[in-house]
PDB file of N, CA and C in Angstrom:
ATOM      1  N   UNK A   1       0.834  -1.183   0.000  1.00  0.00           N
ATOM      2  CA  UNK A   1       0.000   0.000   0.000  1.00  0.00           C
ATOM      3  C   UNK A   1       0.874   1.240   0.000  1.00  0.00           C
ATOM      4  N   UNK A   2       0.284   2.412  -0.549  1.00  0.00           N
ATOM      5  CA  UNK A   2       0.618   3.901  -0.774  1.00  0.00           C
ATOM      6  C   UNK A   2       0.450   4.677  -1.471  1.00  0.00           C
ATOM      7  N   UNK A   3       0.698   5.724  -1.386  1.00  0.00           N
ATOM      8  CA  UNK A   3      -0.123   6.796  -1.752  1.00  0.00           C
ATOM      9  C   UNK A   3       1.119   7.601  -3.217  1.00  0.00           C
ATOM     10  N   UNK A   4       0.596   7.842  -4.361  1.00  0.00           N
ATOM     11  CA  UNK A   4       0.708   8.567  -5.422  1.00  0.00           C
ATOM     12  C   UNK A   4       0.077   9.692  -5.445  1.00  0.00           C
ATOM     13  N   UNK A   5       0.861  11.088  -5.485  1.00  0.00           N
ATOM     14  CA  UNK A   5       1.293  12.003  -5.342  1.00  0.00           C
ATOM     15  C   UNK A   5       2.012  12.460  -5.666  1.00  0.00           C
ATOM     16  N   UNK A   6       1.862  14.038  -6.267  1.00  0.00           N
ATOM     17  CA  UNK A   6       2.448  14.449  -7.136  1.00  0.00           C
ATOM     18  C   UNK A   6       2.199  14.631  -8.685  1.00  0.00           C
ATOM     19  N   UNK A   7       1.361  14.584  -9.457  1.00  0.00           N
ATOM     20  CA  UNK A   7       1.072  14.017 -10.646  1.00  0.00           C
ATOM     21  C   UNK A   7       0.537  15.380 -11.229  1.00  0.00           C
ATOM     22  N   UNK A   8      -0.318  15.887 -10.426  1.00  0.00           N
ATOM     23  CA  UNK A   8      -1.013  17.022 -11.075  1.00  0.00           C
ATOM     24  C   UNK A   8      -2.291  16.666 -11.749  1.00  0.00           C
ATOM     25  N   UNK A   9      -2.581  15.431 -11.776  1.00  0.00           N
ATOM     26  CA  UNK A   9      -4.214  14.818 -11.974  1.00  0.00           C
ATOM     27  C   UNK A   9      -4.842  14.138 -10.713  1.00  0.00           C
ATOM     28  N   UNK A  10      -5.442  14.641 -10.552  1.00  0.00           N
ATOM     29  CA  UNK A  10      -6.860  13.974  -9.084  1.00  0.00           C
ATOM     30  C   UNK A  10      -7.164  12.878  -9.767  1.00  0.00           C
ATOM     31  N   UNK A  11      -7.385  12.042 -11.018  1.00  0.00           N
ATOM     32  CA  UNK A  11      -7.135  11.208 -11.283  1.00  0.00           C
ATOM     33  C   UNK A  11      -6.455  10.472 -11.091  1.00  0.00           C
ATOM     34  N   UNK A  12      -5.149  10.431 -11.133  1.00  0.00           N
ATOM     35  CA  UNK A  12      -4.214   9.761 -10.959  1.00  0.00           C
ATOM     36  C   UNK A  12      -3.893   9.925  -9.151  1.00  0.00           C
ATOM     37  N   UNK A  13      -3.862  10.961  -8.782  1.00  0.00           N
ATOM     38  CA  UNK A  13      -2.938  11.223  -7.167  1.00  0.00           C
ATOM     39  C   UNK A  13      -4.337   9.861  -6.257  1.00  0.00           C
ATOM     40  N   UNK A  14      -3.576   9.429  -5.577  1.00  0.00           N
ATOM     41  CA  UNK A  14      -4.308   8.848  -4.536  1.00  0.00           C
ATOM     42  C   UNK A  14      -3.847   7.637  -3.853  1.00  0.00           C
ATOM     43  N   UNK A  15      -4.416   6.801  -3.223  1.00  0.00           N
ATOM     44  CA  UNK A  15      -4.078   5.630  -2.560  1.00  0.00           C
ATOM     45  C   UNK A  15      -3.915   4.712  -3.709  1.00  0.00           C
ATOM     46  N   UNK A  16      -2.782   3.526  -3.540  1.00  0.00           N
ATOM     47  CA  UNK A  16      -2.696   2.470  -4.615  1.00  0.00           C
ATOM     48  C   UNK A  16      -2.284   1.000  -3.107  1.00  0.00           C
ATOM     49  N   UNK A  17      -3.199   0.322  -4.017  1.00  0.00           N
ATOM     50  CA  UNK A  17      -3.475  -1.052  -3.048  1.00  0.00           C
ATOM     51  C   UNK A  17      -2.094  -1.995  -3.285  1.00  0.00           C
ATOM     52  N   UNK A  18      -1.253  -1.651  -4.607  1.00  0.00           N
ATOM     53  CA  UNK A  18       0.026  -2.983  -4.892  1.00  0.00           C
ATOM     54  C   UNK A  18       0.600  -1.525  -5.785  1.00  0.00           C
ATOM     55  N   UNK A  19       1.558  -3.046  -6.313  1.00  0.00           N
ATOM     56  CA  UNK A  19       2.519  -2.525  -7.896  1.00  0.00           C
ATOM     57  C   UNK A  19       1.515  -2.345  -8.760  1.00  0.00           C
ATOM     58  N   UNK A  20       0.555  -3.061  -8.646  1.00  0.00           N
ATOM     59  CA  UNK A  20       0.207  -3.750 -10.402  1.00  0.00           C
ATOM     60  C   UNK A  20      -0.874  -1.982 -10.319  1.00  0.00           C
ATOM     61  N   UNK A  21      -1.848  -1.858  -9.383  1.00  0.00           N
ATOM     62  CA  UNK A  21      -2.385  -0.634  -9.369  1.00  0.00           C
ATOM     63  C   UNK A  21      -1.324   0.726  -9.871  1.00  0.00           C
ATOM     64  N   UNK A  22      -0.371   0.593  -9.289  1.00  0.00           N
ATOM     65  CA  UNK A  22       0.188   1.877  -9.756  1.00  0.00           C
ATOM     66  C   UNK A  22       1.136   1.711 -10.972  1.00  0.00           C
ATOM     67  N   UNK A  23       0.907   0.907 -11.399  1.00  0.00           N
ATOM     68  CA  UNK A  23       1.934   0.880 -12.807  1.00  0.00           C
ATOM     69  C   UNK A  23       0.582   1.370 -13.814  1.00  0.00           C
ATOM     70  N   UNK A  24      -0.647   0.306 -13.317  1.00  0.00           N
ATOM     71  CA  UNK A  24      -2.047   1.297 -14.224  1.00  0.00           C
ATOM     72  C   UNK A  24      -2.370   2.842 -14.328  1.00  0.00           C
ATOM     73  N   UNK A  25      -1.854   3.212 -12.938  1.00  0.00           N
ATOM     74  CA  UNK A  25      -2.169   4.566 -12.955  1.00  0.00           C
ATOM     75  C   UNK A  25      -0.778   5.399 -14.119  1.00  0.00           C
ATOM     76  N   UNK A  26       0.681   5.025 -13.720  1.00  0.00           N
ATOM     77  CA  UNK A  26       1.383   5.486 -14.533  1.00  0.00           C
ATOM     78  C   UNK A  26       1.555   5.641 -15.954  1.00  0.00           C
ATOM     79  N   UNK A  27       0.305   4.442 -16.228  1.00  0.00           N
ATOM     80  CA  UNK A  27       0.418   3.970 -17.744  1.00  0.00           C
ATOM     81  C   UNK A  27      -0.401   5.264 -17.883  1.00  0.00           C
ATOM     82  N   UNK A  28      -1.678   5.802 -17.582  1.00  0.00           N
ATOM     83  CA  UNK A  28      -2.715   6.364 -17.652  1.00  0.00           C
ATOM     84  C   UNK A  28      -2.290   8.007 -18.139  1.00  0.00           C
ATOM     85  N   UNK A  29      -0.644   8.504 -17.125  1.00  0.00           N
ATOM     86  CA  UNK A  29      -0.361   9.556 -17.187  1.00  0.00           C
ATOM     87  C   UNK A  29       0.063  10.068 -19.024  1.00  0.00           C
ATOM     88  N   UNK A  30      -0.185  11.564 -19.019  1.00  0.00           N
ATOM     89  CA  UNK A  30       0.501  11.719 -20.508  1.00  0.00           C
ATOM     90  C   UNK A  30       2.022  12.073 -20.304  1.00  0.00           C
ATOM     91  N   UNK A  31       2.434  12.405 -18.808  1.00  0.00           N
ATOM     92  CA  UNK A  31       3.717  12.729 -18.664  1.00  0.00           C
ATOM     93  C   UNK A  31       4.419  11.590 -18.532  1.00  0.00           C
ATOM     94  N   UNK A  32       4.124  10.091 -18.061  1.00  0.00           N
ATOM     95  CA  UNK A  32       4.709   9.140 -18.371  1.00  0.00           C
ATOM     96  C   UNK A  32       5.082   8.958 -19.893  1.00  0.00           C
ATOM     97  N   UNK A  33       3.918   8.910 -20.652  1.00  0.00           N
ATOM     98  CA  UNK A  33       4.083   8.615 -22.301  1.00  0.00           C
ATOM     99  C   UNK A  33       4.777   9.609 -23.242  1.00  0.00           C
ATOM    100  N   UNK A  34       5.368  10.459 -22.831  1.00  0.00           N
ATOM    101  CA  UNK A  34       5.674  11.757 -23.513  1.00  0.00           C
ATOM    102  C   UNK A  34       7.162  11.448 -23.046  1.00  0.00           C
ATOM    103  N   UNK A  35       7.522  10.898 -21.677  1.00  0.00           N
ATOM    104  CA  UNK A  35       8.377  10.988 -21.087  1.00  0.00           C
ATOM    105  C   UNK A  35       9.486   9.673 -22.185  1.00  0.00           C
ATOM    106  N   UNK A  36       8.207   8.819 -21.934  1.00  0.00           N
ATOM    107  CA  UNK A  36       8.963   7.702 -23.036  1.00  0.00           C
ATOM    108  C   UNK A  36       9.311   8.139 -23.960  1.00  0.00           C
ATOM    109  N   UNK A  37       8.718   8.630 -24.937  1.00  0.00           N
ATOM    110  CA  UNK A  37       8.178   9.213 -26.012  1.00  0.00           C
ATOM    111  C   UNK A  37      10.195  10.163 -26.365  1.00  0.00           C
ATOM    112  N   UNK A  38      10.026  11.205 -25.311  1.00  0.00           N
ATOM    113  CA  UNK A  38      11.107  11.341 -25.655  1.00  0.00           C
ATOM    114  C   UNK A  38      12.605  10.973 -25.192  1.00  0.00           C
ATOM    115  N   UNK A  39      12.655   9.493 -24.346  1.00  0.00           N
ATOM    116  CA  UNK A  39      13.536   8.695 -24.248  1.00  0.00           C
ATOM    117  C   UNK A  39      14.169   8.149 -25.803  1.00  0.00           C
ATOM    118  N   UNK A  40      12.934   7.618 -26.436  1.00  0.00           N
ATOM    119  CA  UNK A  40      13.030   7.094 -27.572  1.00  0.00           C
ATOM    120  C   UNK A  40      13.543   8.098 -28.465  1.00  0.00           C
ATOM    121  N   UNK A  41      13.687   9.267 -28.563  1.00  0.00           N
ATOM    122  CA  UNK A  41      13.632  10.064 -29.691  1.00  0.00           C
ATOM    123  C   UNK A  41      15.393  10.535 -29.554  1.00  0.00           C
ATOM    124  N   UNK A  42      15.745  10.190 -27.677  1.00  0.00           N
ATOM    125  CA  UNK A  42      17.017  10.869 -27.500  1.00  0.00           C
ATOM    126  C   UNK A  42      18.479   8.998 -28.237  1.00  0.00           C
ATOM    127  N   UNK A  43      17.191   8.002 -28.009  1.00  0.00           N
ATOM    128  CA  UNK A  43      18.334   6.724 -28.060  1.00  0.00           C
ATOM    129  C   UNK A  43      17.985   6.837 -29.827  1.00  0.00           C
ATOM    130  N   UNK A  44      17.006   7.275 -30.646  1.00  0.00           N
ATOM    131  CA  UNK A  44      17.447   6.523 -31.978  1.00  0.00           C
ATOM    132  C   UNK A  44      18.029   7.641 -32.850  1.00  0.00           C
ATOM    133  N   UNK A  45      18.248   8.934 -32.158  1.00  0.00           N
ATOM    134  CA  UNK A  45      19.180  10.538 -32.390  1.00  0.00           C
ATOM    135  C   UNK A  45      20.051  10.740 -31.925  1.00  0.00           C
ATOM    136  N   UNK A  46      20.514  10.316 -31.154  1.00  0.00           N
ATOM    137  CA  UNK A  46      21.710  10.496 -30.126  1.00  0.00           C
ATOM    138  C   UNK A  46      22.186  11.411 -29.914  1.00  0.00           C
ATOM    139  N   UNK A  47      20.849  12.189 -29.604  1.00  0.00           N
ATOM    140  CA  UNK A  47      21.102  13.539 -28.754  1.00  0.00           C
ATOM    141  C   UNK A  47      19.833  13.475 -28.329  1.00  0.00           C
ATOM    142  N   UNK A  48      20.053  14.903 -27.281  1.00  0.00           N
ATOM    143  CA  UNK A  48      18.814  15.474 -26.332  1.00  0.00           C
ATOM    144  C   UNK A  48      18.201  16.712 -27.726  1.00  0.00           C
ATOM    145  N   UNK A  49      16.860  16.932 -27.543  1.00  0.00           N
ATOM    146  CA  UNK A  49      16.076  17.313 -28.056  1.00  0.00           C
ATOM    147  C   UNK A  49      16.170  18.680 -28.065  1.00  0.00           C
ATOM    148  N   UNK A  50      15.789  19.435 -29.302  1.00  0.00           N
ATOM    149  CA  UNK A  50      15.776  20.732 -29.677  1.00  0.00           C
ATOM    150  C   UNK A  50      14.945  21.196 -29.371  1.00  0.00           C
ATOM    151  N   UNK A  51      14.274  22.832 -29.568  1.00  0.00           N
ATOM    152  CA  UNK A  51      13.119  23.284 -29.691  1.00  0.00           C
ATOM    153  C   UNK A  51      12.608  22.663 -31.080  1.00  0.00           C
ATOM    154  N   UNK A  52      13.319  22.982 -31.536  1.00  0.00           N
ATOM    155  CA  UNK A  52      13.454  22.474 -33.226  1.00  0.00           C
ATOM    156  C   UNK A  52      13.150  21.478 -33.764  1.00  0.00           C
ATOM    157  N   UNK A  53      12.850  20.713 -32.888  1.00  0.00           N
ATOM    158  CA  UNK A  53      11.918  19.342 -32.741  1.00  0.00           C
ATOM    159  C   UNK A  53      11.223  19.127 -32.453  1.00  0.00           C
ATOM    160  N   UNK A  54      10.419  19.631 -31.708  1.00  0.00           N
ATOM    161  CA  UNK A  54       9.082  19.906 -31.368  1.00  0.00           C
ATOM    162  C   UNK A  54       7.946  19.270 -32.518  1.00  0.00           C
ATOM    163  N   UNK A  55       7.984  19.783 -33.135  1.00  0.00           N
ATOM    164  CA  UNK A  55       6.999  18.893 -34.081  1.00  0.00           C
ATOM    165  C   UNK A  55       7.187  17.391 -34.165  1.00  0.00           C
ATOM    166  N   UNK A  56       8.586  16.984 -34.044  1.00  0.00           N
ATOM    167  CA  UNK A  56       8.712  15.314 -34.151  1.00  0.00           C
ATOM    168  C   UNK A  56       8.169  14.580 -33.385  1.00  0.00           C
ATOM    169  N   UNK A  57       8.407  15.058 -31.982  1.00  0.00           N
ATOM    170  CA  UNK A  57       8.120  14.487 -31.090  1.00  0.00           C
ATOM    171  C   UNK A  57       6.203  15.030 -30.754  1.00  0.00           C
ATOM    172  N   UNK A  58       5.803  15.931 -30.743  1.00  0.00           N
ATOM    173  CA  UNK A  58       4.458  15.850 -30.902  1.00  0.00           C
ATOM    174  C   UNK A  58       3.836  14.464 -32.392  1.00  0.00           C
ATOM    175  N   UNK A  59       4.223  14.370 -33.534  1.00  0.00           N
ATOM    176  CA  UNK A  59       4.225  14.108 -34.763  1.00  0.00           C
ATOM    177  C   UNK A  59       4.027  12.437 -33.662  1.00  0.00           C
ATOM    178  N   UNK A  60       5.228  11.969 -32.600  1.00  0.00           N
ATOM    179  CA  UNK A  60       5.321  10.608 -32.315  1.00  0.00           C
ATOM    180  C   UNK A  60       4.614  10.651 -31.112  1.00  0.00           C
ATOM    181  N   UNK A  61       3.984  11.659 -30.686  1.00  0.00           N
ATOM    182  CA  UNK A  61       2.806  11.319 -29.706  1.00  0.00           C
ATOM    183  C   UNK A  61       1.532  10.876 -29.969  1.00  0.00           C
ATOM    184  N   UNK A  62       1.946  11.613 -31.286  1.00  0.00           N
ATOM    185  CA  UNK A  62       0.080  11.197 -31.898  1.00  0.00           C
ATOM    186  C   UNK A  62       0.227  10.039 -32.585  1.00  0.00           C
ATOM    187  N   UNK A  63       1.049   9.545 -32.884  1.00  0.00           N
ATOM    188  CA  UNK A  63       1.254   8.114 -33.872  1.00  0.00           C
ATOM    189  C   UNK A  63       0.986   6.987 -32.613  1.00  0.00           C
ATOM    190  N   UNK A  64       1.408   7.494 -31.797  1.00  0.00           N
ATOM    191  CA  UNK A  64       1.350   6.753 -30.229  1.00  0.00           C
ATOM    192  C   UNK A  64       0.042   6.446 -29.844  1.00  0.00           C
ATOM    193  N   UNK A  65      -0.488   7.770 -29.851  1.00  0.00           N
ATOM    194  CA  UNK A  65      -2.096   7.716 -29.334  1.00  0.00           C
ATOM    195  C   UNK A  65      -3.051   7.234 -30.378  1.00  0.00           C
ATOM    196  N   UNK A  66      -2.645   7.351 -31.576  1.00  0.00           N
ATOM    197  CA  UNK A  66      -4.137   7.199 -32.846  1.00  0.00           C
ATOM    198  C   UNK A  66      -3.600   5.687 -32.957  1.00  0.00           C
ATOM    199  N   UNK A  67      -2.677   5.056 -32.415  1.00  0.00           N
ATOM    200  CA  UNK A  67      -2.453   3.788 -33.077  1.00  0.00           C
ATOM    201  C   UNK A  67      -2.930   2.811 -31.808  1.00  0.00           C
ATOM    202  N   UNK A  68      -3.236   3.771 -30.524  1.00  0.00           N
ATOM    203  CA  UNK A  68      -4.383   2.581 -29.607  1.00  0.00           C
ATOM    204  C   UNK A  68      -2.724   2.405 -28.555  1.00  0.00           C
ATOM    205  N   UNK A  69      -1.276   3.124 -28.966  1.00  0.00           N
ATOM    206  CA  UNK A  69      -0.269   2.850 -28.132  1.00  0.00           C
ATOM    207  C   UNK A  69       0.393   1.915 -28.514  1.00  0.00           C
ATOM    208  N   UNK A  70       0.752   1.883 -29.591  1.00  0.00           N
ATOM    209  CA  UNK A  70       1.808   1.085 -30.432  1.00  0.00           C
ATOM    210  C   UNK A  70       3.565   1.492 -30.837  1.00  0.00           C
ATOM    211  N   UNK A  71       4.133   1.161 -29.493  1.00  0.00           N
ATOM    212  CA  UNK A  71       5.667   1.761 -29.744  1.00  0.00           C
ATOM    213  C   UNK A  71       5.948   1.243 -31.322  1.00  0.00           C
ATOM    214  N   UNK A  72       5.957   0.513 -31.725  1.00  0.00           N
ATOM    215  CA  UNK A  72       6.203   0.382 -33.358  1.00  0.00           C
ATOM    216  C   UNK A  72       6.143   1.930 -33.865  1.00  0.00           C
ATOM    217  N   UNK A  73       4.731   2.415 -33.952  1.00  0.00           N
ATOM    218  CA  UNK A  73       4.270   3.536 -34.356  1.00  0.00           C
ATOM    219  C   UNK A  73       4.805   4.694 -34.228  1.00  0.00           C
ATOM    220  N   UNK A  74       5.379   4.408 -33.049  1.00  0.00           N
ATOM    221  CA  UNK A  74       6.186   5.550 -32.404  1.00  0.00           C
ATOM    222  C   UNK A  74       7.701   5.946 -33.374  1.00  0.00           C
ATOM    223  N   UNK A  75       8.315   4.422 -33.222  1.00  0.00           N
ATOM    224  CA  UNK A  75       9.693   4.625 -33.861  1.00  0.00           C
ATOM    225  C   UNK A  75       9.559   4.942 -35.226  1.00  0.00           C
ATOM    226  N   UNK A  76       8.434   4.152 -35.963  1.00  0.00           N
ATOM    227  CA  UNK A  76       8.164   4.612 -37.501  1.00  0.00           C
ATOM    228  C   UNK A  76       8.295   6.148 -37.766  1.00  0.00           C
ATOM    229  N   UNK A  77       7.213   6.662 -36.505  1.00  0.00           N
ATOM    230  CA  UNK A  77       7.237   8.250 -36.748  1.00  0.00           C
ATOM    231  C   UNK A  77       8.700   9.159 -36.686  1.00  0.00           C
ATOM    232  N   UNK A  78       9.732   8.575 -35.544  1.00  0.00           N
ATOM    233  CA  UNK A  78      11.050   8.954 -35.316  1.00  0.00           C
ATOM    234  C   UNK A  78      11.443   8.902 -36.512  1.00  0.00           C
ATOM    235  N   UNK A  79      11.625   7.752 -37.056  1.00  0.00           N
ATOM    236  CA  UNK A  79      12.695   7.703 -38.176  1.00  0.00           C
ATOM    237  C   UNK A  79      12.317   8.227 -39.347  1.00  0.00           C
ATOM    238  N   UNK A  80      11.095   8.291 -39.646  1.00  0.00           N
ATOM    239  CA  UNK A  80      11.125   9.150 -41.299  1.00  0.00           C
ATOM    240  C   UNK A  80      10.434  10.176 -40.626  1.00  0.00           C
ATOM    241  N   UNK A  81      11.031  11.231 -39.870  1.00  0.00           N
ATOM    242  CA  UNK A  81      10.835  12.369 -39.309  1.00  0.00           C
ATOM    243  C   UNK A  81      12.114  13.462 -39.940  1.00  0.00           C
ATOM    244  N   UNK A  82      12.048  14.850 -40.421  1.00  0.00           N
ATOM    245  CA  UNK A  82      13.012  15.865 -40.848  1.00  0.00           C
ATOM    246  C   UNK A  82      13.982  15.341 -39.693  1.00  0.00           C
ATOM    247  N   UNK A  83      13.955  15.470 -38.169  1.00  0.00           N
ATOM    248  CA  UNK A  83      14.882  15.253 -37.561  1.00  0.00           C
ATOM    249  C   UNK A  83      15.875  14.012 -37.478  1.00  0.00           C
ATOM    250  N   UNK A  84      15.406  12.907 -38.215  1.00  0.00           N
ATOM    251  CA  UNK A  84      15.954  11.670 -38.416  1.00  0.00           C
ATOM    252  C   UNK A  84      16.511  11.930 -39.572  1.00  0.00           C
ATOM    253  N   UNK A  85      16.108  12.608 -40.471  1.00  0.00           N
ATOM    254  CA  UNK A  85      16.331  12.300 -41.989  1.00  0.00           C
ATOM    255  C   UNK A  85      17.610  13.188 -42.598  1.00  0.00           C
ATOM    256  N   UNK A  86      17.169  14.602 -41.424  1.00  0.00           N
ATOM    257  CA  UNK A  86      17.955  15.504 -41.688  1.00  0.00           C
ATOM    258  C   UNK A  86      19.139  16.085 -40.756  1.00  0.00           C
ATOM    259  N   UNK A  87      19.159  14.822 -39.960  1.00  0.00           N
ATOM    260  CA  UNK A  87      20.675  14.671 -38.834  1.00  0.00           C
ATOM    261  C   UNK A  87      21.475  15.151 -39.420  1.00  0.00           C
ATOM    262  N   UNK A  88      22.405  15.658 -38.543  1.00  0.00           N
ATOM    263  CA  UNK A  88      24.193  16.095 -38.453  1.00  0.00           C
ATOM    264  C   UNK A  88      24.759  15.264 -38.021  1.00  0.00           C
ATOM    265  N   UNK A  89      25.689  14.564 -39.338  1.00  0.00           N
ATOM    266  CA  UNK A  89      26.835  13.151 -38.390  1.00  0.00           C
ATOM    267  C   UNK A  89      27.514  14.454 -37.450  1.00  0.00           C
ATOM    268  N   UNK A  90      27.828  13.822 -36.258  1.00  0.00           N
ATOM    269  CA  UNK A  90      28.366  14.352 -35.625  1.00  0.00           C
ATOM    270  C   UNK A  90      29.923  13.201 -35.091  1.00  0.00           C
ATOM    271  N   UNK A  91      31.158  14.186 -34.802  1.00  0.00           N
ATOM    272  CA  UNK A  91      32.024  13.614 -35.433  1.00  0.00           C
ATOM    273  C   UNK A  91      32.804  12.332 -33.792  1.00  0.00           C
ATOM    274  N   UNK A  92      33.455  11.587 -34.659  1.00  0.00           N
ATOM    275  CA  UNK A  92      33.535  10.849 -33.421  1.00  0.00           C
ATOM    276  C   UNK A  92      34.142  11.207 -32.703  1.00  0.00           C
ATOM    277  N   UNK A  93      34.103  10.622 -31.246  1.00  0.00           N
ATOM    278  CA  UNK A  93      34.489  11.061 -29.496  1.00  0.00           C
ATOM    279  C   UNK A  93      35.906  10.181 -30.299  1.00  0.00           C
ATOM    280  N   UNK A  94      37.426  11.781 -29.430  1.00  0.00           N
ATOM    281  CA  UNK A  94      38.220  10.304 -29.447  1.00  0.00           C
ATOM    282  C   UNK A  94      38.590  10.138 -27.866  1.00  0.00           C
ATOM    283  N   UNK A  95      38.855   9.207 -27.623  1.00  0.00           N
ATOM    284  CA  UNK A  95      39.709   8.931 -26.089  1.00  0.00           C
ATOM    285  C   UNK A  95      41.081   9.269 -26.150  1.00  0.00           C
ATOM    286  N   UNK A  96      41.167   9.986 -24.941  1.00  0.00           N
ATOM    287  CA  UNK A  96      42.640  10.118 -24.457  1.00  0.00           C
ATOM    288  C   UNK A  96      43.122   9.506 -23.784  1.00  0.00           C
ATOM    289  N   UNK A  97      44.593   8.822 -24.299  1.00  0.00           N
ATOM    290  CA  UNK A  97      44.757   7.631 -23.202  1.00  0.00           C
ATOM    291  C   UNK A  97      46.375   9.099 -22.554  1.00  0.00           C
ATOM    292  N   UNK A  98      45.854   8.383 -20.875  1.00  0.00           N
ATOM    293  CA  UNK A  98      46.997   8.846 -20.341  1.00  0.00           C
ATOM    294  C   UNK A  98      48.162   7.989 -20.131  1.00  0.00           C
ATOM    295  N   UNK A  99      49.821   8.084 -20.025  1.00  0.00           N
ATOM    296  CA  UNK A  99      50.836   7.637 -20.091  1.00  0.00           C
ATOM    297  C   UNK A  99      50.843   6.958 -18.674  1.00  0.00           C
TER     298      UNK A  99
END
């Protein structure tokens, strides 16, 4: 037992009886799914997110939501997105070895 709090939805804030209750409620949040949302966008870009992106990542919220919540949907939208398509190789890390 315990209490969830913090969320900013009266929906969501309240007493939870186990795990399995509050993983439902987390699923429920849009700041959980957005949160994913742009996990995914930072591992298949390999970077943290622009303003300038903004549309992509809205673009893979809604592919998210109209598809019933289909991460497939999600990455489809990442990758043939301007920000996927129209990346900067960025150049490789080198290591410094010390003596």
């Amino acid at each position: 037992m315990g209490d969830l709090t913090g969320t900013g939805r009266s929906d969501l804030d309240g007493r939870v009886d186990d795990a399995f209750e509050l993983i439902d409620r987390i699923a429920k949040s849009d700041r959980a799914r957005q949160s994913i949302i742009r996990h995914a966008f930072r591992f298949f870009m390999g970077r943290n997110e622009m303003l300038s992106d903004s549309q992509t990542l809205i673009a893979a919220d809604d592919a998210y939501v109209t598809s019933g919540g289909s991460f497939k949907a999600v990455i489809v939208s990442l990758l043939t997105s301007d920000s996927f398509m129209y990346r900067k190789q960025t150049p490789p890390r080198t290591v410094s070895r010390r003596p």
